[in-house]
Every structure is written in structure tokens, then in C-alpha cells.
Protein backbone atom coordinates (compact mmCIF):
# COMPACT_ATOMS: atom_id res chain seq x y z
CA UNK A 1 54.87 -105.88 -49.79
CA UNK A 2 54.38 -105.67 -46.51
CA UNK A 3 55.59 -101.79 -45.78
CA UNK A 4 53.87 -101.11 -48.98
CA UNK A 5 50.21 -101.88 -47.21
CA UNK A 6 51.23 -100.17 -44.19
CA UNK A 7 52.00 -97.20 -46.48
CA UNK A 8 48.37 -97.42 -48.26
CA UNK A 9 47.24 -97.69 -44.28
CA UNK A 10 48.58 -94.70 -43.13
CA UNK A 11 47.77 -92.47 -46.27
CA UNK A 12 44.51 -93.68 -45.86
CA UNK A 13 44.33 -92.66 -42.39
CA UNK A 14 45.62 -89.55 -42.95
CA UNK A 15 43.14 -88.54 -45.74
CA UNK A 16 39.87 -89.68 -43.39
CA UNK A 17 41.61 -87.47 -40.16
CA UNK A 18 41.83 -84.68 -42.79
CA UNK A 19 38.09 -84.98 -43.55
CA UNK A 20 36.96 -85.53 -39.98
CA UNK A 21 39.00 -82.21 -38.96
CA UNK A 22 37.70 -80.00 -42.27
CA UNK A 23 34.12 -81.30 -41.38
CA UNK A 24 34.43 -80.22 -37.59
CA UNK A 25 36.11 -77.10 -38.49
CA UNK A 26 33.19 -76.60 -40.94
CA UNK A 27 30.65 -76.78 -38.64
CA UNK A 28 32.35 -75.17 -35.79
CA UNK A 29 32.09 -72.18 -38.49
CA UNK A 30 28.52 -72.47 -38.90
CA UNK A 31 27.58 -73.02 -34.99
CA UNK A 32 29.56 -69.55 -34.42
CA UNK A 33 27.91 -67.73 -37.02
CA UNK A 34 24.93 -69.02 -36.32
CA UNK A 35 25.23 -68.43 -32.46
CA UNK A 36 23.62 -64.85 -31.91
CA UNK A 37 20.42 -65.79 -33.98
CA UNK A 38 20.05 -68.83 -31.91
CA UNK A 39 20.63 -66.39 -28.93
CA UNK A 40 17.85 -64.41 -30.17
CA UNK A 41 15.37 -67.00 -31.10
CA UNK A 42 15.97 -68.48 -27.33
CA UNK A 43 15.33 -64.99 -25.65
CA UNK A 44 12.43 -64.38 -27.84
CA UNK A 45 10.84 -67.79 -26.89
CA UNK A 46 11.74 -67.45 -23.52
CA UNK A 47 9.92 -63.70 -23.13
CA UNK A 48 6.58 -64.13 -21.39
CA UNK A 49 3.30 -63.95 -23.12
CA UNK A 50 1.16 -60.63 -22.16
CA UNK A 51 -2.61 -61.31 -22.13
CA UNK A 52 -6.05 -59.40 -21.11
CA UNK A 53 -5.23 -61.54 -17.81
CA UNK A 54 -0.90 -61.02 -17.12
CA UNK A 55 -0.83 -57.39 -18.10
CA UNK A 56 -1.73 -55.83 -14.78
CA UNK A 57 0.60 -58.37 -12.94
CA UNK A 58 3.40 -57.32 -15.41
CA UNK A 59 2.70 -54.03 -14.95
CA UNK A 60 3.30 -54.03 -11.43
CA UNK A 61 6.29 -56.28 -12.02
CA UNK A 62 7.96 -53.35 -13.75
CA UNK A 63 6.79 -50.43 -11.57
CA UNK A 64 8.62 -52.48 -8.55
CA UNK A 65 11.71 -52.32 -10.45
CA UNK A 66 11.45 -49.05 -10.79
CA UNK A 67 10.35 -47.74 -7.21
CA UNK A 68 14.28 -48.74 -6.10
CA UNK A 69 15.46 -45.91 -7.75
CA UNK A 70 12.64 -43.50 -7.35
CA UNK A 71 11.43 -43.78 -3.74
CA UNK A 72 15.05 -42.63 -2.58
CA UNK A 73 14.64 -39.12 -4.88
CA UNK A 74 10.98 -39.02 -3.71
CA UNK A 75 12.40 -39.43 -0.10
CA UNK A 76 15.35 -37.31 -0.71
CA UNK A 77 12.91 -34.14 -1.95
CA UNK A 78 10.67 -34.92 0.68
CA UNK A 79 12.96 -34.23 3.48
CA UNK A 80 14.19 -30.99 1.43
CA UNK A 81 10.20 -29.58 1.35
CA UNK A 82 9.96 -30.66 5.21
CA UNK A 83 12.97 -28.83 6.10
CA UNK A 84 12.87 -25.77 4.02
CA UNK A 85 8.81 -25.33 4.71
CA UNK A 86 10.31 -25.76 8.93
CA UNK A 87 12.89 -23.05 7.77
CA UNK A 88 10.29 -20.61 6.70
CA UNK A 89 7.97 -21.32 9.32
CA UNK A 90 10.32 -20.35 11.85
CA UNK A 91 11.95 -17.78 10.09
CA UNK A 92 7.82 -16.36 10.25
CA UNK A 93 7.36 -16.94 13.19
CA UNK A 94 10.38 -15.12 14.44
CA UNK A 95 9.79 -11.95 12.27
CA UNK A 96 6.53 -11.60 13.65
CA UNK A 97 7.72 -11.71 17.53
CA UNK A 98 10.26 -9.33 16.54
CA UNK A 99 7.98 -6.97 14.98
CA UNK A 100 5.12 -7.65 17.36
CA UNK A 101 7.48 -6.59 20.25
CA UNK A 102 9.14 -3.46 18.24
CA UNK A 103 5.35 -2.16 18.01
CA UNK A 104 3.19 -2.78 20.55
CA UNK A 105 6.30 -3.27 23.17
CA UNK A 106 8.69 -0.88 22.52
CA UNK A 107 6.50 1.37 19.79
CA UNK A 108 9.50 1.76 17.41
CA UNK A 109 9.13 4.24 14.98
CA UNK A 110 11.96 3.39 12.56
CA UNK A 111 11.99 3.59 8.81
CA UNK A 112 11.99 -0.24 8.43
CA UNK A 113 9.21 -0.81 10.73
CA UNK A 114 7.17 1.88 9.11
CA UNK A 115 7.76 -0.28 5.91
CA UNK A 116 6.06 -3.47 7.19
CA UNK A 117 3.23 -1.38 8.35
CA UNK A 118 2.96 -0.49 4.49
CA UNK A 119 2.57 -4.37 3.63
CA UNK A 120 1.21 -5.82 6.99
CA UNK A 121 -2.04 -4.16 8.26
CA UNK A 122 -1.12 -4.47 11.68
CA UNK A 123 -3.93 -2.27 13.93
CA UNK A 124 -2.79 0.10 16.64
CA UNK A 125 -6.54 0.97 17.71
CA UNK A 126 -10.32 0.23 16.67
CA UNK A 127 -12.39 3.50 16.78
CA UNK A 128 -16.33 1.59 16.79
CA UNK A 129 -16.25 -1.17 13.85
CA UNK A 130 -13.39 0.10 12.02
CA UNK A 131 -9.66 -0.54 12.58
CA UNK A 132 -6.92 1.89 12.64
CA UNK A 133 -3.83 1.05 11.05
CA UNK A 134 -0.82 0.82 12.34
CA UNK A 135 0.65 2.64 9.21
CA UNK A 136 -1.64 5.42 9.70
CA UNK A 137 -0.69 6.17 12.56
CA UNK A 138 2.96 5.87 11.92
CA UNK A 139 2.30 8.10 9.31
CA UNK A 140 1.38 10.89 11.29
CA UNK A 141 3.54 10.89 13.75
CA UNK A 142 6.81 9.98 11.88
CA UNK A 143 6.09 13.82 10.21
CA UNK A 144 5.78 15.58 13.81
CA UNK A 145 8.99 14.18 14.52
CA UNK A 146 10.62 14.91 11.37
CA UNK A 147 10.18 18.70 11.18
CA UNK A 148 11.20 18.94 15.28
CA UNK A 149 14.27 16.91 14.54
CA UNK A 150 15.18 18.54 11.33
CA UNK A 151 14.08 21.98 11.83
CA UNK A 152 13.58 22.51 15.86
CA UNK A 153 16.38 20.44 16.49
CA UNK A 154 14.48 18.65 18.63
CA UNK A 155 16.38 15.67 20.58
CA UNK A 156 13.88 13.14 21.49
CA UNK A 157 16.72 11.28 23.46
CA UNK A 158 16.56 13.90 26.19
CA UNK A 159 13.92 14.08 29.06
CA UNK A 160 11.84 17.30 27.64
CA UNK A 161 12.07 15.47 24.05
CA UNK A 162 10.68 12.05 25.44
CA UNK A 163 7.47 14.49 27.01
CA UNK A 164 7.23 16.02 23.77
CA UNK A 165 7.72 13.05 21.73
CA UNK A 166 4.83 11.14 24.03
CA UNK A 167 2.37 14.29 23.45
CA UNK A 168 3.06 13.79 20.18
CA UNK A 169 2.39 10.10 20.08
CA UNK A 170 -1.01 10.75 22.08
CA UNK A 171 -1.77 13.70 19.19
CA UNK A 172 -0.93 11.82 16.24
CA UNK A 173 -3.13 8.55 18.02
CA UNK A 174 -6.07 10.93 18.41
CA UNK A 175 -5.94 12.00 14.95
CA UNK A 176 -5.69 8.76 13.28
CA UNK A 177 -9.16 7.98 15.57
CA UNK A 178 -10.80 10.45 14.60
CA UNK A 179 -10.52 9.90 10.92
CA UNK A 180 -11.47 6.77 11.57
CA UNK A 181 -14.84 7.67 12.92
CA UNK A 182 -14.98 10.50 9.49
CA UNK A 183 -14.64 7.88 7.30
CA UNK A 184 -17.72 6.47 9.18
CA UNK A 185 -19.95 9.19 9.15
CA UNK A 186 -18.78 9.94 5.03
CA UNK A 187 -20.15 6.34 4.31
CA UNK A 188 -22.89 7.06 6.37
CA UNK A 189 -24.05 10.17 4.56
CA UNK A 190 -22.28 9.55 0.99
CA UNK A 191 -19.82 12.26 1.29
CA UNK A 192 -16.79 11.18 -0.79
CA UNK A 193 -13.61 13.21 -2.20
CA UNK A 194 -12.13 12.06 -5.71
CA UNK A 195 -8.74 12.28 -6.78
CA UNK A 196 -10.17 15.28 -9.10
CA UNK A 197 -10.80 17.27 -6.10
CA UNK A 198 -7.42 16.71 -4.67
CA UNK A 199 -5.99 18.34 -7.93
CA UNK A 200 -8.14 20.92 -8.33
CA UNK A 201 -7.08 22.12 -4.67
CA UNK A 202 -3.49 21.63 -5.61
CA UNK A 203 -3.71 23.40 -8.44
CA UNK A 204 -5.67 25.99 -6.87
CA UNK A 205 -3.00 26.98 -4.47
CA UNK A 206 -0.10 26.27 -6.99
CA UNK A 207 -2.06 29.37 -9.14
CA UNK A 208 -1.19 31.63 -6.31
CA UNK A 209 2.36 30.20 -6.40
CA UNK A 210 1.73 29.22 -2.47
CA UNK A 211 3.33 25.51 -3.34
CA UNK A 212 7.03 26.93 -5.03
CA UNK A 213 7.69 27.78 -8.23
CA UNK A 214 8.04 23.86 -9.78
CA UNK A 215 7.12 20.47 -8.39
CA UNK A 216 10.79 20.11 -7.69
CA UNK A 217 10.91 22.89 -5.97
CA UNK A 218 7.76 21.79 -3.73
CA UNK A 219 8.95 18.16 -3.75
CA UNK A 220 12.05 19.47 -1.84
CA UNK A 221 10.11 21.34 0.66
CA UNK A 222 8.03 18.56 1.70
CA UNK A 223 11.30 16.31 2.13
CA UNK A 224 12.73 18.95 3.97
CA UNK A 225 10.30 19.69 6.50
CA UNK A 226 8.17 16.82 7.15
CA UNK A 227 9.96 14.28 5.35
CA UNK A 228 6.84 13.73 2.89
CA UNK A 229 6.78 13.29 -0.86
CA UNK A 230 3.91 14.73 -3.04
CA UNK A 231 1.91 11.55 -2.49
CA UNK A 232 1.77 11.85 0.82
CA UNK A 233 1.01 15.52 0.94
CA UNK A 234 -2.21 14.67 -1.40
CA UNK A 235 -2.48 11.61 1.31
CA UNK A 236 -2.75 14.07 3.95
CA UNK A 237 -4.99 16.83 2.13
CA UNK A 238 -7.54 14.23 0.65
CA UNK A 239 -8.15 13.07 4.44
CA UNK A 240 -8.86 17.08 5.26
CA UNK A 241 -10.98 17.46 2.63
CA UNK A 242 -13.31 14.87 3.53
CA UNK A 243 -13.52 15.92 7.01
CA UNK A 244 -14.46 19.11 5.45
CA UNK A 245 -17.05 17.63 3.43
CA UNK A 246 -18.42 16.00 6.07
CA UNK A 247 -18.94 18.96 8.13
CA UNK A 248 -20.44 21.19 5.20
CA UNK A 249 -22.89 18.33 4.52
CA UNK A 250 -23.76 18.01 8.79
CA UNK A 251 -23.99 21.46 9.20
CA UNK A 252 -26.85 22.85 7.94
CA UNK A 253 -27.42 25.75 10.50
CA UNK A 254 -24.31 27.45 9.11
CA UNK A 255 -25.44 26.92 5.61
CA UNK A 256 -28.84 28.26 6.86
CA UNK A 257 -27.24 31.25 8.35
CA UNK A 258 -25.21 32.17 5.04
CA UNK A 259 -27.98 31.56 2.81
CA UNK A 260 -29.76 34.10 4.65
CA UNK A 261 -27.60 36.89 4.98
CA UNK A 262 -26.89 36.75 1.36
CA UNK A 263 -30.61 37.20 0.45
CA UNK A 264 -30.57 40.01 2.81
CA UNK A 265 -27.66 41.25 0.63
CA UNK A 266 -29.03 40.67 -2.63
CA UNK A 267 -31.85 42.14 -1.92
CA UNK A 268 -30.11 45.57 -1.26
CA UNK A 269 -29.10 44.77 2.34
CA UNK A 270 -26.30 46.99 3.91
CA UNK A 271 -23.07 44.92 3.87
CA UNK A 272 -21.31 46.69 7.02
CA UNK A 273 -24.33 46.17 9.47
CA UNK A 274 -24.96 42.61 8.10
CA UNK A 275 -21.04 41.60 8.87
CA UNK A 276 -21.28 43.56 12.35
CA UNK A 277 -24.64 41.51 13.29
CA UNK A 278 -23.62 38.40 11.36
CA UNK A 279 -20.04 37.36 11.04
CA UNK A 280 -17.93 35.04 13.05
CA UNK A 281 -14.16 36.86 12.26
CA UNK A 282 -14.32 38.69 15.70
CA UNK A 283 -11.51 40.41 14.28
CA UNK A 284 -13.42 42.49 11.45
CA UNK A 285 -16.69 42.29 11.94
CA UNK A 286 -16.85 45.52 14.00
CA UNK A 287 -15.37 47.21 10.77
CA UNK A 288 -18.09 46.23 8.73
CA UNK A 289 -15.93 43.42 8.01
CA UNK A 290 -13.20 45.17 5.79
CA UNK A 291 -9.81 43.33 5.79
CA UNK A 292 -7.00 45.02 8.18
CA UNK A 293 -4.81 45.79 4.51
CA UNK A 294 -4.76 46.06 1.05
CA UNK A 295 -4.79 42.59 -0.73
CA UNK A 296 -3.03 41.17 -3.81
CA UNK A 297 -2.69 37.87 -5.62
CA UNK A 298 0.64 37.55 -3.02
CA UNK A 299 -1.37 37.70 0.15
CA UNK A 300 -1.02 34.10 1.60
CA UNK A 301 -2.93 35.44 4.87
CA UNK A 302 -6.48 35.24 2.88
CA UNK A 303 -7.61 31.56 2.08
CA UNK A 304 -7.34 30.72 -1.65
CA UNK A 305 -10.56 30.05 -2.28
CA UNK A 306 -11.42 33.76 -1.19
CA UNK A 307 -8.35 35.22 -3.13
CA UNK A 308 -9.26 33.38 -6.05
CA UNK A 309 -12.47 35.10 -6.27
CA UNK A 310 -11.59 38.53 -4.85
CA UNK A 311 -9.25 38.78 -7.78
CA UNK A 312 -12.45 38.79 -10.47
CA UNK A 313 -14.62 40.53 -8.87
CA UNK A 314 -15.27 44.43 -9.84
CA UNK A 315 -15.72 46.87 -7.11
CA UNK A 316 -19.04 47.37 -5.36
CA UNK A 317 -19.53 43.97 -6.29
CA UNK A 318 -21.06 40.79 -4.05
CA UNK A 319 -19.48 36.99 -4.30
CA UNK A 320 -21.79 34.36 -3.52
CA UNK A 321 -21.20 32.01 -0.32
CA UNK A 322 -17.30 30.93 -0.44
CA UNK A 323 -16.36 27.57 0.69
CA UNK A 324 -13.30 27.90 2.41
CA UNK A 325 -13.20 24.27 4.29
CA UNK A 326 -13.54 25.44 7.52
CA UNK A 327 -15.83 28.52 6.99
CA UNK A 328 -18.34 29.89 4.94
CA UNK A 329 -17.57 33.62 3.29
CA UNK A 330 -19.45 36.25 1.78
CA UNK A 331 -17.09 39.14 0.58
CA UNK A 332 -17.48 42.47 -0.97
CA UNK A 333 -14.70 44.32 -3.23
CA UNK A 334 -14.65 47.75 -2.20
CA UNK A 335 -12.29 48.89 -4.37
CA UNK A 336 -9.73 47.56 -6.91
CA UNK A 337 -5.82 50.07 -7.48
CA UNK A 338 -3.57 48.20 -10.35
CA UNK A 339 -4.61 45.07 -8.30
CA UNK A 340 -4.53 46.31 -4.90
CA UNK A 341 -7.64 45.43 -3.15
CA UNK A 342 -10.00 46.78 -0.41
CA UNK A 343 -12.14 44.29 0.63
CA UNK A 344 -14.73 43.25 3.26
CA UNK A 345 -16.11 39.67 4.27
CA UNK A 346 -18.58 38.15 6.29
CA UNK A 347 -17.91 34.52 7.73
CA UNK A 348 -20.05 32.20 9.06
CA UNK A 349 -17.63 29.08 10.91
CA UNK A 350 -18.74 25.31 10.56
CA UNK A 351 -18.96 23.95 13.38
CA UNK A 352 -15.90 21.32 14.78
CA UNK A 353 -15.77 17.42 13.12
CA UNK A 354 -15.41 16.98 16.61
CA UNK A 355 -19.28 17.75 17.44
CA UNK A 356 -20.25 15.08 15.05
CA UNK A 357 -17.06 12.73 16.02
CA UNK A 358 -17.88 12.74 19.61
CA UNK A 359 -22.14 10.93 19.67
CA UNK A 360 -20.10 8.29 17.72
CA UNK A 361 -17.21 7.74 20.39
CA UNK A 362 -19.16 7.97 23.37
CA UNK A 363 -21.72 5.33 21.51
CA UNK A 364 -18.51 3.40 20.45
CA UNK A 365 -15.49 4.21 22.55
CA UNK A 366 -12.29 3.71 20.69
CA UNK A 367 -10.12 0.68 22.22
CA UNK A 368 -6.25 1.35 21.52
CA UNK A 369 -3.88 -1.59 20.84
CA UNK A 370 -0.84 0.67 22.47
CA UNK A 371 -0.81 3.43 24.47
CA UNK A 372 1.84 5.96 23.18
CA UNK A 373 4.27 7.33 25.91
């Protein structure tokens, strides 16, 4: 009876340790699944409330979390400007002693140097107000020394080709100067030459096949002998042809003079006695000025601006007052065989640019930044 309660007992036992363990399992179950909302719903009460009042103190709660890992970049590509603006400074810096010392020290003339004058307006003199470039002056004398070297053979190494290198230095200086003080008295006096009048003088002489047969062929030339391209021949002749402006504008006692002695002409004048009384060409004038030969549209001894017109002009007949750049002509065709031409002319020189270049240099003496030698 006894074992038989005991039995009951333990079954009894059994069943409520069964039902203890299903009901902890059970809610074992439901605290893990339950677990990560529980998470959530903690975090979420413990985030901090943002108000009108917090928000700039939260702000700057953030922005210091994030300065740890942005001031070392900022200070990292700080030091990189520093450095690399150091870098260029010096590397400046020591371009500009070398080329200051290859100038004005040791007046280099070398390809490379004459290519920073081209982008750097260093001066090499100041003729009144204006400066003179460098470049300009490099530019003149690099084209002395080009057609010695290339076609004279010139060695500029030796003693006699460091004289005549430093007489050219002094020339090409001079010149440089004394365009400076043209371009002065052009402003001055509103005497100006276009790019239209640099053609039309190329052209001009290019008619009487005086420039080659092609640009190529003229392009080749200028390479050859002076070490110019086409640019810098116009370069060259545009700076001529303003001194020459200059002078035909200043001059007004030459213009006087022609203007004269063709009104003496046109009104029936004799044209050998007027060239013997009137004409500059020492050369003629005692012929009534009549040319030494015959003259055709070959003759490279006449100026082009005379040949141009001596070629349309009928025999017996007058031009009017040539402008030849550095003189003033009045010619006559005598007589005209299949384009063989007798021909007089009376000329009446311009005075020098250096009459009107000299009141403005002893006014304003030119100061030179080197002094070729």
C-alpha cells in the first residue's frame, strides 16, 4: 500500500517538473524572440530629446566627432599647399636669377632666352617715357648675327668676331631706341600704319617678282639669310614704314619743294632744267635726270613704287609726286621699245628720322639697362 503511494508520489512529481520545465522553456522562447524589440524600444527611449534649446549643443556634439578624422586630411593638404606653393616659389625665384644674370650679366643671345623675352617683357633700355624691350632688341640683333654666321661665316668666338659682334650689339641697341622715340612722335602726330599697308607693300614688290616666285620660295630665303619667317619680315617692314610716315608727315619743306616743281611742270615747265636745278640724285640730275639705262619690269635697281608707275605711263608723259619712303619722285617716260624704257626723274630726299629723333633724345636721353660689348 505503501510503495503504491510512493508510486502516485513520484508520478506526481514527475508530471509538475514536466510543467515547470515546458513553462520555462516556453517563456525562455518568448523572452528570445522578443529580445531585439525590447532592444529597440530601450535604445529608442534612451536617445536624447532635440529641442529649440539642445539642437545647437548637439550639433556641436557631432561636428567634434567628426573633426578627428577631418582635421588630420585638412592638416595633411595643408602641408602639401605649403610645400608645393615653397616649391614654386623657389623654383621662381631661381629662374629669374638665372635669366636676370644670362641678360643683363652675360647678354646671352640664345634661342631659349630669346623665347622668355617673347613672354616676359623684360626692358633692356628706356628711350624718354617708353621702354624698350628686351625682345626687341634681341630681335634685331639675333638677324645680324644670323646672316654673318650663316652666310659670312662669321665666327663670333674669335677676337675680330667679338669686335664685330659688340658693333653689332651697339647697332642693333641704337635701332631699337630709336623706334622707340618713332613710335613717340607717330602718337604724337597720329601717324599710324595698318596691317593693309603692310600687304599692299608686299604685294607690291611680289608684282615685280622681287620676293621669289611663291611664299615658299620667299619663306626659305628669309630662313636662310636672316633666320626670319614671313611674320617677322612684315614685323620688320611695318616698323620702316612708320618711320617713313613719320618723316613724310614732319617734312613739309620737301613736300613744299615737290609740289612746286611739279606746278612748274604742269604748267609747261622744261623737265631737264627743272631736274638739273631741282633734284637731289647727284647722280642724274646733270643729265636732265634721265636714268643711266634702259628700264624694264626686271630692273630691281629702281624703287617699286617708281617702276610700278613707269610701267603705265605713255611717253612724253608726267607722273605726279612718287612716294618712295625715303624720297619724293617726279619722273618722265621718254620713250617706251616692247617695254624697254627711257626715263628721267627728279627727286626731292626727306630729310633723316634722325633730325626729328634727336630734339626728343637730347630732351629725354635714353638710359640703357645693358651696355652691349
Amino acid at each position: 500500500m505503501t510503495n503504491k503511494k510512493t508510486k502516485q508520489k513520484l508520478r506526481k512529481l514527475r508530471r509538475t517538473i514536466k510543467k515547470r520545465a515546458s513553462v520555462r522553456s516556453l517563456r525562455i522562447t518568448k523572452l528570445r524572440r522578443s529580445a531585439p524589440e525590447a532592444r529597440l524600444h530601450e535604445a529608442i527611449e534612451n536617445l536624447p530629446r532635440i529641442t529649440n534649446e539642445t539642437v545647437a549643443e548637439h550639433r556641436e556634439e557631432l561636428l567634434r566627432g567628426a573633426r578627428k578624422y577631418i582635421y588630420p586630411l585638412e592638416h595633411a593638404r595643408h602641408r602639401i599647399i605649403v610645400t608645393s606653393a615653397w616649391i614654386l616659389a623657389a623654383a621662381v625665384i631661381l629662374f629669374f636669377a638665372y635669366t636676370g644674370l644670362a641678360l643683363y650679366k652675360f647678354q646671352s643671345t640664345s634661342t631659349f632666352l630669346y623665347y622668355v623675352t617673347q613672354a616676359i617683357p623684360f626692358p633692356a633700355a628706356k628711350a624718354g617715357p617708353s621702354f624698350v624691350s628686351y625682345e626687341s632688341y634681341l630681335f634685331e640683333l639675333r638677324h645680324y648675327t644670323h646672316y654673318y654666321q650663316s652666310q659670312q661665316q662669321v665666327d663670333f668666338n674669335s677676337t675680330a668676331g667679338k669686335q664685330q659682334l659688340a658693333a653689332f650689339k651697339k647697332q642693333a641697341m641704337q635701332e631699337v631706341i630709336d623706334d622707340a622715340y618713332v613710335k613717340q612722335l607717330a602718337s604724337k602726330y597720329h601717324v599710324s600704319v595698318s596691317n593693309q599697308d603692310v600687304d599692299n607693300e608686299v604685294q607690291l614688290v611680289r608684282d615685280q617678282n622681287r620676293l621669289g616666285s611663291s611664299n615658299q620660295e620667299f619663306a626659305n630665303v628669309l630662313k636662310e639669310f636672316w633666320g626670319w619667317s614671313i611674320s617677322d619680315f612684315e614685323r620688320e617692314l611695318k616698323s620702316q614704314l612708320l618711320a617713313q610716315k613719320v618723316v613724310a608727315v614732319l617734312d613739309t619743306g620737301t613736300q613744299n619743294r615737290a609740289a612746286s616743281v611739279l606746278a612748274q611742270l604742269q604748267s609747261g615747265g622744261n623737265f631737264a632744267k627743272l631736274a638739273q636745278q631741282y633734284s637731289d640724285d647727284t647722280t642724274t640730275k646733270n643729265n636732265g635726270g634721265q636714268y643711266s639705262g634702259l628700264i624694264d619690269n626686271t630692273n630691281q635697281d629702281i624703287p617699286p613704287q617708281v617702276l610700278n608707275v613707269l610701267l603705265t605711263l605713255q611717253p612724253g608723259h608726267i607722273s605726279g609726286i612718287i612716294n618712295t619712303g625715303y624720297s619724293l619722285e617726279i619722273d618722265q617716260v621718254i620713250s617706251n621699245n616692247d617695254g624697254k624704257i627711257q626715263a628721267a626723274h627728279i627727286v626731292f630726299n626727306f630729310k633723316s628720322i634722325n633730325t626729328y629723333i634727336q630734339p626728343l633724345e637730347t630732351k629725354s636721353p635714353p638710359h640703357m639697362f645693358i651696355h652691349p660689348q
